[in-house]
C-alpha atoms as a PDB file:
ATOM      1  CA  UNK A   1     -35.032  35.970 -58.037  1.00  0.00           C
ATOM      2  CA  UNK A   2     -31.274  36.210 -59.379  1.00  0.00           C
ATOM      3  CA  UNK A   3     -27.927  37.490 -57.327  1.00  0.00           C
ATOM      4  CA  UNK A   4     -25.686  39.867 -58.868  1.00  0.00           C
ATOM      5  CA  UNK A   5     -22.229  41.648 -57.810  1.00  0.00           C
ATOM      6  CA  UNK A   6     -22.934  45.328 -58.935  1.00  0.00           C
ATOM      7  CA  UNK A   7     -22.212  48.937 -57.776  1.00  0.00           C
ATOM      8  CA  UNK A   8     -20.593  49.831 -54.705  1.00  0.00           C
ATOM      9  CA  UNK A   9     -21.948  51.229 -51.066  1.00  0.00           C
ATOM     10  CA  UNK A  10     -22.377  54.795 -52.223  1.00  0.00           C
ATOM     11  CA  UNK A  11     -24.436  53.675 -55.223  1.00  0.00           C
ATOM     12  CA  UNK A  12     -27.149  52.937 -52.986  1.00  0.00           C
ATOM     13  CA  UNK A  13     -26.628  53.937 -49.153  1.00  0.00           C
ATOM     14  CA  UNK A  14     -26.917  57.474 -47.578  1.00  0.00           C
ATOM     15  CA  UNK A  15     -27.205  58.777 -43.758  1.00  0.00           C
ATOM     16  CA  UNK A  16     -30.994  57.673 -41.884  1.00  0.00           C
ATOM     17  CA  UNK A  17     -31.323  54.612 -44.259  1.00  0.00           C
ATOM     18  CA  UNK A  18     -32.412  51.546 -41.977  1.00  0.00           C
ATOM     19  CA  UNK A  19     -30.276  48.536 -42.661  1.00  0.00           C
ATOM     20  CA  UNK A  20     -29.917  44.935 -40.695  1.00  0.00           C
ATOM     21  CA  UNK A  21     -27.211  43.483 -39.829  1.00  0.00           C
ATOM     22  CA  UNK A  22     -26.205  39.698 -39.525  1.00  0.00           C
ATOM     23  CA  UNK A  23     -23.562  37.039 -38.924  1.00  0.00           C
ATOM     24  CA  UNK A  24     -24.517  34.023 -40.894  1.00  0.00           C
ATOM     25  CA  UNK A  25     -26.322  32.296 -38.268  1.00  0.00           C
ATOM     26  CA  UNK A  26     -27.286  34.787 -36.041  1.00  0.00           C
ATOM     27  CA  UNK A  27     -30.330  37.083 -35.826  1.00  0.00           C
ATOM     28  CA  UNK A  28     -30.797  40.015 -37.494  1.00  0.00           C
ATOM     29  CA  UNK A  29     -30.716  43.464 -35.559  1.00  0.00           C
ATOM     30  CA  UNK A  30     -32.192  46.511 -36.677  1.00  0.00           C
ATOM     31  CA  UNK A  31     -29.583  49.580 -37.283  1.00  0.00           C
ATOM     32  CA  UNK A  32     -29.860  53.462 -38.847  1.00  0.00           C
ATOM     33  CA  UNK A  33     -26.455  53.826 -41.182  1.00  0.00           C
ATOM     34  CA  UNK A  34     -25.090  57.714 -39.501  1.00  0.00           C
ATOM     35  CA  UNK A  35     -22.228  58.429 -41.707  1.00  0.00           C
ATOM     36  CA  UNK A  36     -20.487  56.607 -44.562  1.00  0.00           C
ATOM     37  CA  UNK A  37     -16.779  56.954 -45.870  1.00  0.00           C
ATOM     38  CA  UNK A  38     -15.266  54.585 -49.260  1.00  0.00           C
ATOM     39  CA  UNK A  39     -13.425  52.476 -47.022  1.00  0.00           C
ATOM     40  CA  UNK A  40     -15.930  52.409 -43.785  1.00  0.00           C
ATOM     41  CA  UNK A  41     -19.767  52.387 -42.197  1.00  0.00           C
ATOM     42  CA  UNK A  42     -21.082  53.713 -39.332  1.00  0.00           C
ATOM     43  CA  UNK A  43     -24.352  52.784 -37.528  1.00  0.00           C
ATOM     44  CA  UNK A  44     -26.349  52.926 -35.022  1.00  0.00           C
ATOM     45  CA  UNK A  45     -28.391  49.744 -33.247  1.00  0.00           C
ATOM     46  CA  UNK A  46     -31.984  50.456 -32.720  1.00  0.00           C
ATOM     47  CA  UNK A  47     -31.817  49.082 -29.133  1.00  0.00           C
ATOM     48  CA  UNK A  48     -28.549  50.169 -26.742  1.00  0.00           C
ATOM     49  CA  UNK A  49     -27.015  46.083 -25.873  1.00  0.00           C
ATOM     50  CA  UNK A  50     -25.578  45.639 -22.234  1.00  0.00           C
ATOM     51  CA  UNK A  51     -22.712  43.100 -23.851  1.00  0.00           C
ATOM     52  CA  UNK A  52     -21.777  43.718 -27.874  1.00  0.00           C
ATOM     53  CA  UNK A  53     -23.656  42.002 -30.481  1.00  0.00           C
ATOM     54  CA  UNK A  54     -20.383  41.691 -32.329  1.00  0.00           C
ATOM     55  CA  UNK A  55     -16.882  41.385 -31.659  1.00  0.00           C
ATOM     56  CA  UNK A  56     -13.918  43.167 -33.940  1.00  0.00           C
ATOM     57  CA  UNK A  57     -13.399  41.090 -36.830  1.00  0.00           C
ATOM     58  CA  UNK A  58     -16.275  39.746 -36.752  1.00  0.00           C
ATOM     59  CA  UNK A  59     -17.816  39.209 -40.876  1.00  0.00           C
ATOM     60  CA  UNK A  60     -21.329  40.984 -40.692  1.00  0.00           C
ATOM     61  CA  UNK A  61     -23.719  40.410 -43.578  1.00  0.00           C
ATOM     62  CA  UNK A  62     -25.451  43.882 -43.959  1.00  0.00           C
ATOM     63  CA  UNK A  63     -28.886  44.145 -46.138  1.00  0.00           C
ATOM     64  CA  UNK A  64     -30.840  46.723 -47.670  1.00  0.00           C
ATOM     65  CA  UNK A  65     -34.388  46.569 -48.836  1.00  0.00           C
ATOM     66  CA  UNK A  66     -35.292  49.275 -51.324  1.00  0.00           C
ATOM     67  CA  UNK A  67     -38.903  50.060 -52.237  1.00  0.00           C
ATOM     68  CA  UNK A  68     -39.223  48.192 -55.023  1.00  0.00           C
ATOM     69  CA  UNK A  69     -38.579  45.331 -52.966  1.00  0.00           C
ATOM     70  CA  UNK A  70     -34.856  44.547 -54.496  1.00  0.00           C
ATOM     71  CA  UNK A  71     -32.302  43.592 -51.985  1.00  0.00           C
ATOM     72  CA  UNK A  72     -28.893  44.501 -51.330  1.00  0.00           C
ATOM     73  CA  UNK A  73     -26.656  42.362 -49.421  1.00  0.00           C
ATOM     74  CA  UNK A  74     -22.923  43.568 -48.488  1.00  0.00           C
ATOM     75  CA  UNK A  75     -20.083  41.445 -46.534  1.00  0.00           C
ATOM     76  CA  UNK A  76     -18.236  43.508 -43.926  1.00  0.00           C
ATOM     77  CA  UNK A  77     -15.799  43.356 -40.918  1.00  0.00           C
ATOM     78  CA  UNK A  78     -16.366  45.012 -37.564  1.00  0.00           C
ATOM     79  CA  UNK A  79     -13.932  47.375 -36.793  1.00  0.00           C
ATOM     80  CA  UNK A  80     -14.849  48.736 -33.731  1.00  0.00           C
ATOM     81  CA  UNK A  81     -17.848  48.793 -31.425  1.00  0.00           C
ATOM     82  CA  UNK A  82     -18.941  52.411 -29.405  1.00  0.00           C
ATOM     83  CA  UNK A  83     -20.693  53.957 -26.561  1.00  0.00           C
ATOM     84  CA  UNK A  84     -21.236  53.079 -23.248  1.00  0.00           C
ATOM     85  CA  UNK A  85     -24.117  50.727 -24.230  1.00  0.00           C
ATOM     86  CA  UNK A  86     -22.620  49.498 -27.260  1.00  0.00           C
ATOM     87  CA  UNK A  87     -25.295  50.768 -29.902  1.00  0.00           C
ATOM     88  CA  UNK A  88     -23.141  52.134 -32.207  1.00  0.00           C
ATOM     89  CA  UNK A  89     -20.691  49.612 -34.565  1.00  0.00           C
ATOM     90  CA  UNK A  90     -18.125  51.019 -37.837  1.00  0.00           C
ATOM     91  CA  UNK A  91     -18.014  48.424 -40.434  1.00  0.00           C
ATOM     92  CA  UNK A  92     -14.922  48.368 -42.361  1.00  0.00           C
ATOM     93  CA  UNK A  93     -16.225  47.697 -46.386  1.00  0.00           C
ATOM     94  CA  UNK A  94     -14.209  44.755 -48.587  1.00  0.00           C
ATOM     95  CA  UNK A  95     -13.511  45.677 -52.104  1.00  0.00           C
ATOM     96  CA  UNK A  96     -16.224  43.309 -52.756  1.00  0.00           C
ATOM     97  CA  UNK A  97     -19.371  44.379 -54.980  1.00  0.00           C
ATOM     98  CA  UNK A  98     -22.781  44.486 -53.690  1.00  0.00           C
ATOM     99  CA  UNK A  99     -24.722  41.409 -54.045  1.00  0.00           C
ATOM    100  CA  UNK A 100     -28.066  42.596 -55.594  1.00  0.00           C
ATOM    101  CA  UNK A 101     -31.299  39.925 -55.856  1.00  0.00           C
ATOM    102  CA  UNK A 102     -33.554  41.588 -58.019  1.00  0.00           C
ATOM    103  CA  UNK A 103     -37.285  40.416 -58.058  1.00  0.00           C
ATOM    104  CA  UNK A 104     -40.906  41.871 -60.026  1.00  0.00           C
ATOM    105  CA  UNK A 105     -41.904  44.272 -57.570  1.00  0.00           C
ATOM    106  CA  UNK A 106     -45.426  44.578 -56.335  1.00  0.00           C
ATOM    107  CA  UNK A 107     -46.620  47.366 -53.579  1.00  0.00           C
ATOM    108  CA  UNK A 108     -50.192  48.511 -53.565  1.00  0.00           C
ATOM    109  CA  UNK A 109     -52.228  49.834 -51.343  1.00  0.00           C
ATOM    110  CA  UNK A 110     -54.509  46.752 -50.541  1.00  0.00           C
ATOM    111  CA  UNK A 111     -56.366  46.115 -46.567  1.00  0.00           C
ATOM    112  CA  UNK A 112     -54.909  42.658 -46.229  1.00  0.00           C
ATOM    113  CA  UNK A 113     -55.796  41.403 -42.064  1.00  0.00           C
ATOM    114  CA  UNK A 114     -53.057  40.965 -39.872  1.00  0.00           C
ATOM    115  CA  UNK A 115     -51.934  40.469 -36.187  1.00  0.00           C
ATOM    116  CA  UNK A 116     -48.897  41.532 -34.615  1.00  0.00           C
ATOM    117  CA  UNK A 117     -47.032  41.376 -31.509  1.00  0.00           C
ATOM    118  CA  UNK A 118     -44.775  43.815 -29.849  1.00  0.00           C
ATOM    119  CA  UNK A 119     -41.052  41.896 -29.023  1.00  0.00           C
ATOM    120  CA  UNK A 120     -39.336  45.041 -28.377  1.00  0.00           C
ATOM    121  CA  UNK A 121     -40.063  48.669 -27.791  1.00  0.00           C
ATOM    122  CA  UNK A 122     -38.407  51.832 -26.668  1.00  0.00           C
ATOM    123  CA  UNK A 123     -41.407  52.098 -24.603  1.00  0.00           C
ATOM    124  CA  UNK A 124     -40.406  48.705 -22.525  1.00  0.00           C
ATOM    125  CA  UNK A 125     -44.289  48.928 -21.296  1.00  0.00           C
ATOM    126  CA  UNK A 126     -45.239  48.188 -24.666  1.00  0.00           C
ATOM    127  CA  UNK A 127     -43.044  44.837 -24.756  1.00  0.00           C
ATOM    128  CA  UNK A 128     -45.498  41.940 -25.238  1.00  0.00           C
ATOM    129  CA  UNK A 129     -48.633  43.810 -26.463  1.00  0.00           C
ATOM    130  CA  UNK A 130     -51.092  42.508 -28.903  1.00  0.00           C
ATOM    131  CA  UNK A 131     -52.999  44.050 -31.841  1.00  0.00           C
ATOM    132  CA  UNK A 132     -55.054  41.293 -33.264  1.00  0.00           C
ATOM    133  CA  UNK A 133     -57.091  42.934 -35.766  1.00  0.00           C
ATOM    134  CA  UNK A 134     -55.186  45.155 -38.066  1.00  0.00           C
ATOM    135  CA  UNK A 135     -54.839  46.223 -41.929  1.00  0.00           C
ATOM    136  CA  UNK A 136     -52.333  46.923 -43.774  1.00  0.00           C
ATOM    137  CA  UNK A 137     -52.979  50.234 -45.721  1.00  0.00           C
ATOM    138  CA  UNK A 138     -49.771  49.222 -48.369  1.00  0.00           C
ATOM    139  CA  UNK A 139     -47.831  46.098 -48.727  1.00  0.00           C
ATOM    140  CA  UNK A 140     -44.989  44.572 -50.620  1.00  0.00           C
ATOM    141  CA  UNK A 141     -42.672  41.497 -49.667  1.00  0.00           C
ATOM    142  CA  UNK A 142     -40.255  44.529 -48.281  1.00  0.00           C
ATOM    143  CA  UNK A 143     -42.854  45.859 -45.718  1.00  0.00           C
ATOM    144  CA  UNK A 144     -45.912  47.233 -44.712  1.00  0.00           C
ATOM    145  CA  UNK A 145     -47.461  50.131 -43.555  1.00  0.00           C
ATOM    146  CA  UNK A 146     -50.757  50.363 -41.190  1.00  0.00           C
ATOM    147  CA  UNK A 147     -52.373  52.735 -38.442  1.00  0.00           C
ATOM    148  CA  UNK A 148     -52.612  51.578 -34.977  1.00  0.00           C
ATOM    149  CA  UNK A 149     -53.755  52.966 -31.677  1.00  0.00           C
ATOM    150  CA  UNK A 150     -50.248  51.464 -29.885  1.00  0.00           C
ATOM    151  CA  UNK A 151     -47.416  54.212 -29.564  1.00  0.00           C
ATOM    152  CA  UNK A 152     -45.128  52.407 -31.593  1.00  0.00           C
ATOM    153  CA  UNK A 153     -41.603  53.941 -32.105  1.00  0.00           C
ATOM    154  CA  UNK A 154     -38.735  53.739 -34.671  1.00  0.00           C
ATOM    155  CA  UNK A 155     -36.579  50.918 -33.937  1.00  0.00           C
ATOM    156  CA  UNK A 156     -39.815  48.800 -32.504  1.00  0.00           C
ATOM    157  CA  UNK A 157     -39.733  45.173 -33.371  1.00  0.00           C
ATOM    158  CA  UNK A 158     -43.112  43.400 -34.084  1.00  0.00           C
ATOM    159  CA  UNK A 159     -43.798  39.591 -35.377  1.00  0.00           C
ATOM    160  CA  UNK A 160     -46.497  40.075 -37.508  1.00  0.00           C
ATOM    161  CA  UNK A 161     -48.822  37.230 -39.135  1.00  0.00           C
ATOM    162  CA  UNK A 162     -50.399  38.147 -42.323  1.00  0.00           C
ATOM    163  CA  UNK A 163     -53.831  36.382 -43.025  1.00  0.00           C
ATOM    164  CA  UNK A 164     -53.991  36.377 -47.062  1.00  0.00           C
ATOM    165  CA  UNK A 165     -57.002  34.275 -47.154  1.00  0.00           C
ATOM    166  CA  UNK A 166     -58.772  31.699 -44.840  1.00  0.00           C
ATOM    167  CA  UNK A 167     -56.076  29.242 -45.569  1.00  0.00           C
ATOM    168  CA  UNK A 168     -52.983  31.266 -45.855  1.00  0.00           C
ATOM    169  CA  UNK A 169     -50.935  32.916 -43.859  1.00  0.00           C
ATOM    170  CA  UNK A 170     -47.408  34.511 -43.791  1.00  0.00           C
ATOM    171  CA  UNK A 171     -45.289  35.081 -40.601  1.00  0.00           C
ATOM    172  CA  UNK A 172     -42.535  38.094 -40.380  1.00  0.00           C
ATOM    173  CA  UNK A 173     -40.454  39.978 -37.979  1.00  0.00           C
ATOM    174  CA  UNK A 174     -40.773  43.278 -38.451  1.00  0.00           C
ATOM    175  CA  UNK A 175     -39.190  47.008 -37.479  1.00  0.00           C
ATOM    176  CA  UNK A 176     -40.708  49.991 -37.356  1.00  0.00           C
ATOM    177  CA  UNK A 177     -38.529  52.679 -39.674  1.00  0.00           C
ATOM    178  CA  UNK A 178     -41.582  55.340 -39.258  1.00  0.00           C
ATOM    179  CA  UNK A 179     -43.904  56.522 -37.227  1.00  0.00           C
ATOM    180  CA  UNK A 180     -45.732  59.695 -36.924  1.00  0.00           C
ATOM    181  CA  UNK A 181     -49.125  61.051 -36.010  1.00  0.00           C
ATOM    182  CA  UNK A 182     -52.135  60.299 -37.978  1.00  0.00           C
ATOM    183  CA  UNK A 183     -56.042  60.845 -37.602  1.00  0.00           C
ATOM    184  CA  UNK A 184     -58.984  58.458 -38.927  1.00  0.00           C
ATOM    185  CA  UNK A 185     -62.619  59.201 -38.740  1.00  0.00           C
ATOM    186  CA  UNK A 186     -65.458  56.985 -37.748  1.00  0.00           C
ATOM    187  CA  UNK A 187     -69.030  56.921 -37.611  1.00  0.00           C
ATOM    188  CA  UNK A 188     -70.616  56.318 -33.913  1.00  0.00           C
ATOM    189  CA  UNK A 189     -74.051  56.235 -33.382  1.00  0.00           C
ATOM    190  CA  UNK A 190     -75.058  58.372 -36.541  1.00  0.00           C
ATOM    191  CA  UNK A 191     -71.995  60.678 -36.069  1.00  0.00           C
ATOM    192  CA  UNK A 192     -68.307  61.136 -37.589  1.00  0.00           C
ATOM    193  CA  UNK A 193     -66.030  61.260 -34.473  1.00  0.00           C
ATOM    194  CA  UNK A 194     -62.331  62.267 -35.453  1.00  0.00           C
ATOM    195  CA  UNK A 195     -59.592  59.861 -33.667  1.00  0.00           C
ATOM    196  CA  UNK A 196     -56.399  60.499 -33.362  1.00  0.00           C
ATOM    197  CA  UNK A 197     -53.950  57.275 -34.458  1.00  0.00           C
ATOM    198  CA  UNK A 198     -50.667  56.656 -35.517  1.00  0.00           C
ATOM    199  CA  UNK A 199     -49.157  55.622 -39.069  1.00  0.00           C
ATOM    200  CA  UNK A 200     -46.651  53.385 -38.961  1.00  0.00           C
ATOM    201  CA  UNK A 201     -44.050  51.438 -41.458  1.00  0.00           C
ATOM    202  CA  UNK A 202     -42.524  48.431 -41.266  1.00  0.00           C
ATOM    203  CA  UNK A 203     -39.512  46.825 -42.876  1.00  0.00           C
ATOM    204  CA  UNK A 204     -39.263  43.021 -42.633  1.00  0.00           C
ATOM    205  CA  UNK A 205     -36.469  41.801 -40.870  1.00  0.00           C
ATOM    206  CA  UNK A 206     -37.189  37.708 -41.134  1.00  0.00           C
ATOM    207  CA  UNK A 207     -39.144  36.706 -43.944  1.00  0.00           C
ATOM    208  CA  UNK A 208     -38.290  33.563 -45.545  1.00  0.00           C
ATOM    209  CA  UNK A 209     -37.895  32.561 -49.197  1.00  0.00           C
ATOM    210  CA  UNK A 210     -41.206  30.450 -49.134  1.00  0.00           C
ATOM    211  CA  UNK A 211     -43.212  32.968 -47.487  1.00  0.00           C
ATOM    212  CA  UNK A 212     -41.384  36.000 -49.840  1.00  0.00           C
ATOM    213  CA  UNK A 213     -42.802  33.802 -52.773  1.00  0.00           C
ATOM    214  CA  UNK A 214     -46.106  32.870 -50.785  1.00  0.00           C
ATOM    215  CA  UNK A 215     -46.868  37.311 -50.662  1.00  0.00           C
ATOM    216  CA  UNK A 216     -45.560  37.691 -53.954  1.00  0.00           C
ATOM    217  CA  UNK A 217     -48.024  35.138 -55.661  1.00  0.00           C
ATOM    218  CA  UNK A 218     -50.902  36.588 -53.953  1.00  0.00           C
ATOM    219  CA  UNK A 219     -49.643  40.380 -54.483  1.00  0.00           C
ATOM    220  CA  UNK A 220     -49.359  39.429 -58.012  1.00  0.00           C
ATOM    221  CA  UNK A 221     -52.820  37.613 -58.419  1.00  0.00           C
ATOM    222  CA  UNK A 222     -54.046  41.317 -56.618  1.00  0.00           C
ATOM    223  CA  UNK A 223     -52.391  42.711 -58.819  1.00  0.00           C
ATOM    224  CA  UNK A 224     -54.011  40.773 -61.826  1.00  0.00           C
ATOM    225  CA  UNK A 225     -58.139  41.394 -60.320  1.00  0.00           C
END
């Protein structure tokens, strides 16, 4: 995978777009980009923060994963931090190019077996649950997508382990940037019953080099079959 400087923020951004943001230690958090000027960026958290996740002046890494997997990486300042429970943040953008890493790009729609855990939810009742046997329905080493029975919501954040084979396995953190209603059939006892479900796609938040390269070799080798 290779870094470039290339573009600027309007090459590649628009309103509804999920994005994370980070200082360079901290953890990533999960934001919606509502309105963009040539100078400045304005988003919204996924969760509402009883003290700021930033302070002004504060130099905030923000990414963007694209579908094709490529990633786009911008340094910013925080200008100001809003609302009453400080979800929303305006970047201020430095004349600085983005940083693109470009990789092959694989998505398919493969079942690969996976478990995930709910670490925060809209639905605070849903913090902590467990869904130990799912599939993905498409995958890439930007995200997944799957149907579950749990009421996920945009903005949800799930650590997910991916079971490739018997003896690997690739651990992400994950938020949800869609979910909507969805129906599966299944045979019970000689008949088709209709459920109702939920489809829902992720975006990786944390997902390591090593393990990026682990899902890309075996998305390849699918790829390959």
């Amino acid at each position: 995978m290779s870094e470039e400087g290339i573009g600027s923020v309007g090459n590649y951004l628009k309103p509804g777009l999920a994005v994370s943001l980070q200082e360079e230690s901290g953890e990533p958090l999960a934001a919606t980009i509502e309105a963009l000027s040539p100078r400045s960026i304005s988003l919204k958290f996924a969760r509402p923060t009883p003290e700021p996740s930033f302070q002004s002046g504060d130099r905030v890494w923000m990414k963007y994963w694209d579908e094709g997997a490529t990633v786009y990486r911008w340094e910013t300042r925080v200008a100001e931090i809003q609302g009453a429970e400080n979800q929303k943040v305006v970047l201020s953008i430095s004349n600085k190019e983005v940083l693109v890493q470009r990789r092959k790009s694989y998505r398919i729609r493969l079942q690969i077996p996976f478990s995930l855990t709910v670490v925060d939810a809209v639905e605070t009742k849903l913090i902590g649950a467990k869904a130990p046997e799912c599939a993905t329905k498409d995958v890439s080493v930007a995200g997944l997508a799957f149907n579950t029975d749990l009421s996920l919501e945009v903005g949800d954040k799930l650590a997910l382990c991916l079971k490739l084979d018997p003896s690997q396995q690739v651990n992400a953190v994950g938020w949800v940037v869609r979910s909507e209603p969805s129906k599966r059939e299944e045979y019970q006892h000689g008949v088709i019953i209709t459920k109702r479900t939920n489809f829902v796609a992720v975006n990786f938040l944390q997902l390591n080099a090593e393990e990026q390269n682990q899902l890309l070799r075996f998305l390849r080798s699918k790829m390959s079959e």
